[in-house]
C-alpha atoms as a PDB file:
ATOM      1  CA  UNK A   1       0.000   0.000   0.000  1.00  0.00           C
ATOM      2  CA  UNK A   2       1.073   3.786  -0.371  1.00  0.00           C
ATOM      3  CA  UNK A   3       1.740   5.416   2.374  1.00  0.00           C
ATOM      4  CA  UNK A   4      -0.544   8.400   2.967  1.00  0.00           C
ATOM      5  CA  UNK A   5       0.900  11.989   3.574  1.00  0.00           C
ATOM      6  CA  UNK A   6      -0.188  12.558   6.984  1.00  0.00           C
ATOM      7  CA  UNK A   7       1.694  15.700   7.803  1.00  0.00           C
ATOM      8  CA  UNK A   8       4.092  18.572   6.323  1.00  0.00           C
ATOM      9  CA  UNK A   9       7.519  17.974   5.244  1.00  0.00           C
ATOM     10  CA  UNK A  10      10.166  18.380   8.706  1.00  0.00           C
ATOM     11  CA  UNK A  11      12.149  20.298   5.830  1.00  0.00           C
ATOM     12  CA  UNK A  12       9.642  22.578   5.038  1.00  0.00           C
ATOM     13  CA  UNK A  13       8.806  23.301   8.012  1.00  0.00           C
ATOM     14  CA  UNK A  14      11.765  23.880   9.057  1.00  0.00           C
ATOM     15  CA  UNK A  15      12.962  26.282   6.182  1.00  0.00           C
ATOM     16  CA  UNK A  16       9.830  28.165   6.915  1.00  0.00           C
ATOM     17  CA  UNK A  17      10.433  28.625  10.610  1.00  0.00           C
ATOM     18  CA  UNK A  18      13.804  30.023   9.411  1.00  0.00           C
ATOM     19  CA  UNK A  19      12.572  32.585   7.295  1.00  0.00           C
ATOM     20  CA  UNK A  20      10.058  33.759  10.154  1.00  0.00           C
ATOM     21  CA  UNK A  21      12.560  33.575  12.241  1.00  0.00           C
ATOM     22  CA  UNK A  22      15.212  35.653   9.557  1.00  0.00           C
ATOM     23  CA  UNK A  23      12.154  37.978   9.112  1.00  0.00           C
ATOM     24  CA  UNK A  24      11.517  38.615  13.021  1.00  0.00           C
ATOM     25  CA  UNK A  25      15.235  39.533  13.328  1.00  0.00           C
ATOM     26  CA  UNK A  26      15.078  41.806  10.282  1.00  0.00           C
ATOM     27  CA  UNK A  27      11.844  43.793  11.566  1.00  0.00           C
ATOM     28  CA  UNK A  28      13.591  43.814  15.655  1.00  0.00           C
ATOM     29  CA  UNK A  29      16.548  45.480  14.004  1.00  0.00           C
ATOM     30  CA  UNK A  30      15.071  48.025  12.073  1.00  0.00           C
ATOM     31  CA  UNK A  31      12.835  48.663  14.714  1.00  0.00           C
ATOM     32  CA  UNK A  32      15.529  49.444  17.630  1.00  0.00           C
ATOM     33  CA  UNK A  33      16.355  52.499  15.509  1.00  0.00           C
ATOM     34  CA  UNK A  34      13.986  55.371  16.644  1.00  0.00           C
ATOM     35  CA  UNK A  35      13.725  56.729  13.500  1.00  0.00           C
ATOM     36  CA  UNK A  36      12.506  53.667  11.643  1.00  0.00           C
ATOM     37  CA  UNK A  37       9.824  53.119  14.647  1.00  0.00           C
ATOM     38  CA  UNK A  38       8.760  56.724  14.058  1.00  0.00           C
ATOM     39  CA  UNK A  39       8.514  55.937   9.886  1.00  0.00           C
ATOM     40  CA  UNK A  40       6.771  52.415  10.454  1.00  0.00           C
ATOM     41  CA  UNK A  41       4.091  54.137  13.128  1.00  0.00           C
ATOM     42  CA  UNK A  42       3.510  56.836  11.029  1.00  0.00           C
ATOM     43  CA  UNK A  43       2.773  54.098   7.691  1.00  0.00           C
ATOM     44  CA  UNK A  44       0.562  51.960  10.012  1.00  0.00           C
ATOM     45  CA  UNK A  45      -0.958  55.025  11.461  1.00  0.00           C
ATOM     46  CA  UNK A  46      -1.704  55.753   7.584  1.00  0.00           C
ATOM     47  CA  UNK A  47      -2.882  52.645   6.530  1.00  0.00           C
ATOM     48  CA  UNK A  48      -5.456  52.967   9.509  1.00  0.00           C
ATOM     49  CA  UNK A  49      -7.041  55.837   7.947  1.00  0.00           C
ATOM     50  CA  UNK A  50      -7.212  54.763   4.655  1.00  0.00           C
ATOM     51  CA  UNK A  51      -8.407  51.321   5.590  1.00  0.00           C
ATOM     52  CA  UNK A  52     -11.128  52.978   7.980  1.00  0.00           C
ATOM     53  CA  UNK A  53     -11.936  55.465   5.132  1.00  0.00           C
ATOM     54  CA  UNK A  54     -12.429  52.523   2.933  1.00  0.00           C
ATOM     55  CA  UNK A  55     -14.611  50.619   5.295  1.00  0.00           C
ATOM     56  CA  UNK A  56     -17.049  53.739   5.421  1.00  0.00           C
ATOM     57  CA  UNK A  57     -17.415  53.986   1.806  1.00  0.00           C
ATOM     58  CA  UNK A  58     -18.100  50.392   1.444  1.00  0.00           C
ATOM     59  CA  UNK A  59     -20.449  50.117   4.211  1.00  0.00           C
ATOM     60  CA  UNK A  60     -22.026  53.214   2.362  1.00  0.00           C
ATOM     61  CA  UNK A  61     -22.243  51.494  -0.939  1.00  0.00           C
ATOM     62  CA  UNK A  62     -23.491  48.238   0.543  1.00  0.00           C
ATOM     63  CA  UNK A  63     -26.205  50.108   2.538  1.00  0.00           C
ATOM     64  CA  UNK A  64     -27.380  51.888  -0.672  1.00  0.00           C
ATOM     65  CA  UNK A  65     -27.139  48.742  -2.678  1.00  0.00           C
ATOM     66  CA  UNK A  66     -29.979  47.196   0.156  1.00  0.00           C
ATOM     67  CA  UNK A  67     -31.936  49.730   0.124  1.00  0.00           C
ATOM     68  CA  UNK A  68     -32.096  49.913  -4.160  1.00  0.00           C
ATOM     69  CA  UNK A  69     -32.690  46.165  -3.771  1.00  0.00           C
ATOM     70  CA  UNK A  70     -35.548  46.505  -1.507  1.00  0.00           C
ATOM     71  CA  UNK A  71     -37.111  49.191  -3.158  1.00  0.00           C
ATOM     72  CA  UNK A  72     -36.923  47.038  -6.071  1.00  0.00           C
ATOM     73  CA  UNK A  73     -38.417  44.037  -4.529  1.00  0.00           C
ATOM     74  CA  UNK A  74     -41.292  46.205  -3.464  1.00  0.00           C
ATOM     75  CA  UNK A  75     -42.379  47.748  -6.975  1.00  0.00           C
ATOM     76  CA  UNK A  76     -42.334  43.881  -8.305  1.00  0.00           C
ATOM     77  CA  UNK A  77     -44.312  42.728  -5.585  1.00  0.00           C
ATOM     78  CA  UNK A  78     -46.874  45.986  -6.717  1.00  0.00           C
ATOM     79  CA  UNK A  79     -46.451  45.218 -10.179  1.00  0.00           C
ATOM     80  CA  UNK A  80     -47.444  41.251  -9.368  1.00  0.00           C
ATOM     81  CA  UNK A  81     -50.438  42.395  -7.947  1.00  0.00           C
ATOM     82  CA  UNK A  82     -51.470  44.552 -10.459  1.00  0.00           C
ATOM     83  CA  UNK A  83     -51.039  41.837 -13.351  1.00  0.00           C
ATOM     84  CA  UNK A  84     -53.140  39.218 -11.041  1.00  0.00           C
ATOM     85  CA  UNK A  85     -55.787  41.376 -10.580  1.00  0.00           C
ATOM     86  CA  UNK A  86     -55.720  41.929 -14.254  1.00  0.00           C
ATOM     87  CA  UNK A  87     -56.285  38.498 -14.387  1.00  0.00           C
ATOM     88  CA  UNK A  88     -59.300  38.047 -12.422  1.00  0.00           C
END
């Protein structure tokens, strides 16, 4: 019988927990300088915004898209009625 993959590669893995760990070293360097934690607060500080600016115009959007929808629903529900009274 084959044998089943049950797991991930121990190489893999462990090349991956390297480059995290690579990575983690990298960003605790660059950090301990005062002027690169001012620079990466103010891009995350940035990002914020826009994100939260984003998330307001797409909860605008999706609120207007509802309310189109509904309306919608409602004239074909009028418009039903009108055609099965036609029918009567």
């Amino acid at each position: 019988m084959a044998q089943e993959n049950k797991g991930l590669n121990p190489f893999a893995t462990g090349v991956a927990g390297a480059v995290i760990g690579a990575a983690a070293a990298a960003a605790a360097i660059a950090l301990s300088d005062e002027k690169n934690r001012k620079k990466a607060e103010k891009v995350l500080d940035d990002m914020q915004k826009e994100g939260s600016k984003v998330l307001k115009e797409i909860t605008k959007r999706a609120i207007e898209l509802k309310d189109a929808i509904g309306k919608g629903a409602s004239e074909a529900k009028t418009e039903i009625k009108k055609l099965n009274s036609k029918k009567k």
